[in-house]
C-alpha atoms as a PDB file:
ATOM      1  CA  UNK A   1     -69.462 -39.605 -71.444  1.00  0.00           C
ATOM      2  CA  UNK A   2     -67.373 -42.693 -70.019  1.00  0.00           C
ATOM      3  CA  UNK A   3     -68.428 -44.702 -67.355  1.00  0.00           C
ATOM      4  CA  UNK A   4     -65.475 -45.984 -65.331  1.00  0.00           C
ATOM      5  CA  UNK A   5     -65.334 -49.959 -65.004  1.00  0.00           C
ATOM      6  CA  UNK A   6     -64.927 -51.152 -61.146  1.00  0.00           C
ATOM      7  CA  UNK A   7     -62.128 -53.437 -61.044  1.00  0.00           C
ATOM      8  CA  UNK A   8     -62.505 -56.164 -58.564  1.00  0.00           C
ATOM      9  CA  UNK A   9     -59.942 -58.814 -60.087  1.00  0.00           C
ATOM     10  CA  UNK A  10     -57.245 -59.486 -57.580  1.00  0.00           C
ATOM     11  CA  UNK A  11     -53.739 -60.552 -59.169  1.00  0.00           C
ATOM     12  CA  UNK A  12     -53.662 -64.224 -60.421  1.00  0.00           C
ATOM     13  CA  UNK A  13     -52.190 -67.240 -59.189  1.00  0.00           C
ATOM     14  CA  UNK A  14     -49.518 -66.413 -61.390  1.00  0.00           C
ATOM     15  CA  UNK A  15     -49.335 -62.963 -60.676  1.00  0.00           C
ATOM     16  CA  UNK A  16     -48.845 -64.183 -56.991  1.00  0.00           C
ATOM     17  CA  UNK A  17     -46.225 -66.635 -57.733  1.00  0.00           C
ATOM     18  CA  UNK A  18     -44.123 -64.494 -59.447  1.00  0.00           C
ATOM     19  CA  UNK A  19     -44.133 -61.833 -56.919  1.00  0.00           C
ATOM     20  CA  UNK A  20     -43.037 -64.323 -54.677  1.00  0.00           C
ATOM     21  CA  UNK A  21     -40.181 -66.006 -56.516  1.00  0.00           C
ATOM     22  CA  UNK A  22     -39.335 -62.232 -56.174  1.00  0.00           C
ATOM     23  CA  UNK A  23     -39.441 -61.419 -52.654  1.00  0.00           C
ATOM     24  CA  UNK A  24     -36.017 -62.088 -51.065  1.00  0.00           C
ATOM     25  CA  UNK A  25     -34.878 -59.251 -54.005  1.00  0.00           C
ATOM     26  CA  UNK A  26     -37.465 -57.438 -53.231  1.00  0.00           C
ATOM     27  CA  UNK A  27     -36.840 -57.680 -49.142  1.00  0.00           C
ATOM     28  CA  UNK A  28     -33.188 -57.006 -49.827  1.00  0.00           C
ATOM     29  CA  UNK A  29     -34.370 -53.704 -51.411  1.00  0.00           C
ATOM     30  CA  UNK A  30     -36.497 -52.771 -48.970  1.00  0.00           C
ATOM     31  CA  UNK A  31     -33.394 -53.306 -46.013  1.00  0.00           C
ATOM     32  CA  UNK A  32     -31.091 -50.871 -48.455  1.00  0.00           C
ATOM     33  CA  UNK A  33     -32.961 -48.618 -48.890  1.00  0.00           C
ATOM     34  CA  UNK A  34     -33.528 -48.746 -44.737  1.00  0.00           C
ATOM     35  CA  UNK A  35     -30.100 -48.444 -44.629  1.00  0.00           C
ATOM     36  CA  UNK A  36     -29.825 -45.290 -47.204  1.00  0.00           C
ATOM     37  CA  UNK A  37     -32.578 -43.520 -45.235  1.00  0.00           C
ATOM     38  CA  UNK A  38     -30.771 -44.128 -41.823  1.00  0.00           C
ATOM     39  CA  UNK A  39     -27.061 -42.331 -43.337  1.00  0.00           C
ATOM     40  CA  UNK A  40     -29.787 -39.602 -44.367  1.00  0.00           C
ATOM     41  CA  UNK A  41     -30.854 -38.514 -41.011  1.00  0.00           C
ATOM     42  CA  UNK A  42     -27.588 -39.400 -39.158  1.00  0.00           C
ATOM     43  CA  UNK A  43     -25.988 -36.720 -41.102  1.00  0.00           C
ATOM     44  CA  UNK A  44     -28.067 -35.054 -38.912  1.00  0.00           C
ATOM     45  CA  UNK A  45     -26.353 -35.977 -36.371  1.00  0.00           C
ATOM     46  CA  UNK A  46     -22.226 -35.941 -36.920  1.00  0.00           C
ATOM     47  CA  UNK A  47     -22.849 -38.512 -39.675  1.00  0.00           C
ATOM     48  CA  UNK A  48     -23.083 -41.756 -40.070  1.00  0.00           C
ATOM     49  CA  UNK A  49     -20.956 -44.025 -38.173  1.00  0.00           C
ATOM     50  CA  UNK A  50     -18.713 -46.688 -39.241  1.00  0.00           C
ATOM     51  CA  UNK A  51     -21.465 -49.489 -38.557  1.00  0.00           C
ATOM     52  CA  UNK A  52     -24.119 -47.460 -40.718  1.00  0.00           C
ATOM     53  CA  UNK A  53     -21.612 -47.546 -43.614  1.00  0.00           C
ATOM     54  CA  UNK A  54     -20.996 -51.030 -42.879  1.00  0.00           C
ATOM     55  CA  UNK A  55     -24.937 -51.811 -42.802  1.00  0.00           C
ATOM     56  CA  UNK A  56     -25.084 -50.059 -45.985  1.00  0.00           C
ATOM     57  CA  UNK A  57     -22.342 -52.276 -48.005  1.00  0.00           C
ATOM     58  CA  UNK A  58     -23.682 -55.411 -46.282  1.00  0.00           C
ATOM     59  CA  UNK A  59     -26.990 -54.287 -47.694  1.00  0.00           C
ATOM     60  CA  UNK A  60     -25.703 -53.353 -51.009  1.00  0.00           C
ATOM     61  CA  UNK A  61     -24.158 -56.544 -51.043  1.00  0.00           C
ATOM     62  CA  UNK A  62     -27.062 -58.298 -50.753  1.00  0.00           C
ATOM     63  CA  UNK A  63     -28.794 -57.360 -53.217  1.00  0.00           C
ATOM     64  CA  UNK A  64     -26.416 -57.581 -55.690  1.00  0.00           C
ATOM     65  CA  UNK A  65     -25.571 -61.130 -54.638  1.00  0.00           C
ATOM     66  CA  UNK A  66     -29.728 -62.325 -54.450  1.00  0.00           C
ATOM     67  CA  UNK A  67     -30.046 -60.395 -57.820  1.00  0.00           C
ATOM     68  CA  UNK A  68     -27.058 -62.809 -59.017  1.00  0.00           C
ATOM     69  CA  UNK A  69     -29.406 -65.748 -57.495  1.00  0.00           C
ATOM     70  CA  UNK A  70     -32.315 -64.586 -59.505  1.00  0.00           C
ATOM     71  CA  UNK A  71     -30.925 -64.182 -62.784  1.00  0.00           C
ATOM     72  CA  UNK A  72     -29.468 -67.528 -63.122  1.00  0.00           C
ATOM     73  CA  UNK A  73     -32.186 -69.557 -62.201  1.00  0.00           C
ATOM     74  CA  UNK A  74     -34.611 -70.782 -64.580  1.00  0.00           C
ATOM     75  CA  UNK A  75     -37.312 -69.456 -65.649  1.00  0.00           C
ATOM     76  CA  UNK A  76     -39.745 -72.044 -64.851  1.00  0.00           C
ATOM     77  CA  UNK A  77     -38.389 -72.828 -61.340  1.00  0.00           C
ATOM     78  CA  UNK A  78     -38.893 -69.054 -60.360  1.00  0.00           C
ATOM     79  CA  UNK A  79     -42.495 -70.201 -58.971  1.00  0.00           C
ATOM     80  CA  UNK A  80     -42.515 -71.416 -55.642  1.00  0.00           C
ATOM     81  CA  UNK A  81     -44.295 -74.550 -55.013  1.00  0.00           C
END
């Protein structure tokens, strides 16, 4: 029989660091997908309206444009100080 191992390592410095050389991708994810949910439900309701599709492209644009920002910077200045 196996005994299961409790875990109680958090993430590492590193870990951390990276997630947060991430984070304006990852918040510009987070706001399309927002944006994707709210045409969703106002289909609902006639559909969505010329500022939800404008919310979504803005959206989409961001994260195309901080993915662009990510990419090209180097690896070793991805950690935030």
């Amino acid at each position: 029989m196996r005994k299961l191992r409790l875990v109680t390592d958090g993430p590492s410095a590193a870990d951390l660091r990276a997630v947060e050389a991430e984070w304006p991708l990852i918040a510009a994810e987070l706001d399309l997908l927002d944006a994707e949910i709210s045409n969703i439900y106002a289909a609902d309701h006639g559909g969505p309206s010329p500022l939800d599709w404008r919310r979504l492209r803005r959206a989409e644009a961001r994260v195309t444009r901080v993915a662009a920002e990510l990419a090209v910077r180097p690896a070793d200045s991805q950690a935030v100080a």
